[in-house]
Protein backbone atom coordinates (compact mmCIF):
# COMPACT_ATOMS: atom_id res chain seq x y z
CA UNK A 1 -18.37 -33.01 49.02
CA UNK A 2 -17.60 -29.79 51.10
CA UNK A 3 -20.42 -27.91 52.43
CA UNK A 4 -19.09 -24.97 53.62
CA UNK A 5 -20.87 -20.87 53.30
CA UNK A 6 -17.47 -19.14 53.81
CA UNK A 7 -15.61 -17.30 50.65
CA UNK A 8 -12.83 -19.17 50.93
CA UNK A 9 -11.81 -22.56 51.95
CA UNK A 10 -9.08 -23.18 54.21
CA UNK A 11 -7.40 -26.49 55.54
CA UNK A 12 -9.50 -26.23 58.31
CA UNK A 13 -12.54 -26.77 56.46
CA UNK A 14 -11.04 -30.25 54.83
CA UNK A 15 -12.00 -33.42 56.65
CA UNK A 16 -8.14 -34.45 56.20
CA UNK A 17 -6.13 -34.08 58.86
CA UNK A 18 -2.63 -34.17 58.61
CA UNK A 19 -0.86 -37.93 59.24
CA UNK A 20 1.86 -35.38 61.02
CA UNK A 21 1.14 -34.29 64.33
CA UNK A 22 1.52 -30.58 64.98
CA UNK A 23 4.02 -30.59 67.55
CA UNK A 24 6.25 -32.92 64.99
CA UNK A 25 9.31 -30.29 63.44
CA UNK A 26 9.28 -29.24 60.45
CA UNK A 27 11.75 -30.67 57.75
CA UNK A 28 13.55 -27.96 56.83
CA UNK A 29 14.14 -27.53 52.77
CA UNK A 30 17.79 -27.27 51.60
CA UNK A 31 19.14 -24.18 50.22
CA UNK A 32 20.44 -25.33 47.15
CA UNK A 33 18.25 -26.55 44.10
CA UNK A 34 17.74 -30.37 44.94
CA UNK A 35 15.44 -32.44 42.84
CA UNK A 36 12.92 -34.46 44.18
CA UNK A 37 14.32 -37.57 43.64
CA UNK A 38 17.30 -36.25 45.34
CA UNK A 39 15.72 -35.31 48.04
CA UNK A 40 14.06 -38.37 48.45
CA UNK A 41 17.58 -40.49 48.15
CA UNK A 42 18.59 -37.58 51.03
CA UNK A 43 15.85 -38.10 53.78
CA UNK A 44 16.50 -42.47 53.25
CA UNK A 45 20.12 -41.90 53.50
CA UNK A 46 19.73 -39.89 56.48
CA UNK A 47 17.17 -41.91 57.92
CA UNK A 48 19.16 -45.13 57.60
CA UNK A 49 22.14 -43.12 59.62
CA UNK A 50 20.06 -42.46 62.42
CA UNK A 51 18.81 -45.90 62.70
CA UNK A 52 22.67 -47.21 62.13
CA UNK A 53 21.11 -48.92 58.89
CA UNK A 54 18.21 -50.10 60.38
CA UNK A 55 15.80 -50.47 57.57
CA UNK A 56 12.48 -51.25 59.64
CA UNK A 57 13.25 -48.88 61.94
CA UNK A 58 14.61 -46.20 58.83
CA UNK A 59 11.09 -46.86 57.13
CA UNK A 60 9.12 -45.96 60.58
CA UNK A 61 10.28 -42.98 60.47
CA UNK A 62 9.77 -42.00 56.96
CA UNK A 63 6.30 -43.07 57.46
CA UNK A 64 6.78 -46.05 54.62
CA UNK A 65 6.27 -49.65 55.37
CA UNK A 66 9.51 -51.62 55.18
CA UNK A 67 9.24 -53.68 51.67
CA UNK A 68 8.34 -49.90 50.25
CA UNK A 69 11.97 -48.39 51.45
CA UNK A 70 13.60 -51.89 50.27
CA UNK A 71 11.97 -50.98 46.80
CA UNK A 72 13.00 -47.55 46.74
CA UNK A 73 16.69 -48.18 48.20
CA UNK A 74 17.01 -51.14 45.02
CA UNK A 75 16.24 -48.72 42.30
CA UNK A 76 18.56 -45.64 44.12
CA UNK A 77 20.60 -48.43 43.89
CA UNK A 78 20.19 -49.12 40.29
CA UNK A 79 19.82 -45.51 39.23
CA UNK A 80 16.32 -45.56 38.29
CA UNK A 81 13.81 -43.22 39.62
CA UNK A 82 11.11 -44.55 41.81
């Protein structure tokens, strides 16, 4: 429950906070129409290059835990959508 007397609400007034920090950059959205899912199989595969295939370390950065990118990477795999 929010108690709050202003008009409107803002983040600010939210008792989430952001898992991001603010100083963090910002990922930057691609110019073509991408679907979500493709997206998704974009940020593991690039994620997984920066690491040099490093799955634990590829999953630390995506914020995921390590059996939740194997998951994900098995059904890109397979073609199914996670």
């Amino acid at each position: 429950m929010i108690f709050e007397d202003a008009p409107l609400i803002s983040a600010d007034h939210l008792p989430i906070r952001p898992s991001v920090p603010p100083s963090a950059p910002a990922a930057a959205l691609p110019a073509e129409t991408m679907s979500l899912s493709e997206a998704e199989r974009a940020l593991v595969a690039r994620a997984l290059d920066q690491t040099k295939g490093n799955v634990s370390q590829a999953a630390k950065i995506l914020g995921v835990s390590r059996d939740t990118l194997r998951y994900k990477m098995k059904k890109m795999r397979e073609g199914s959508v996670a």
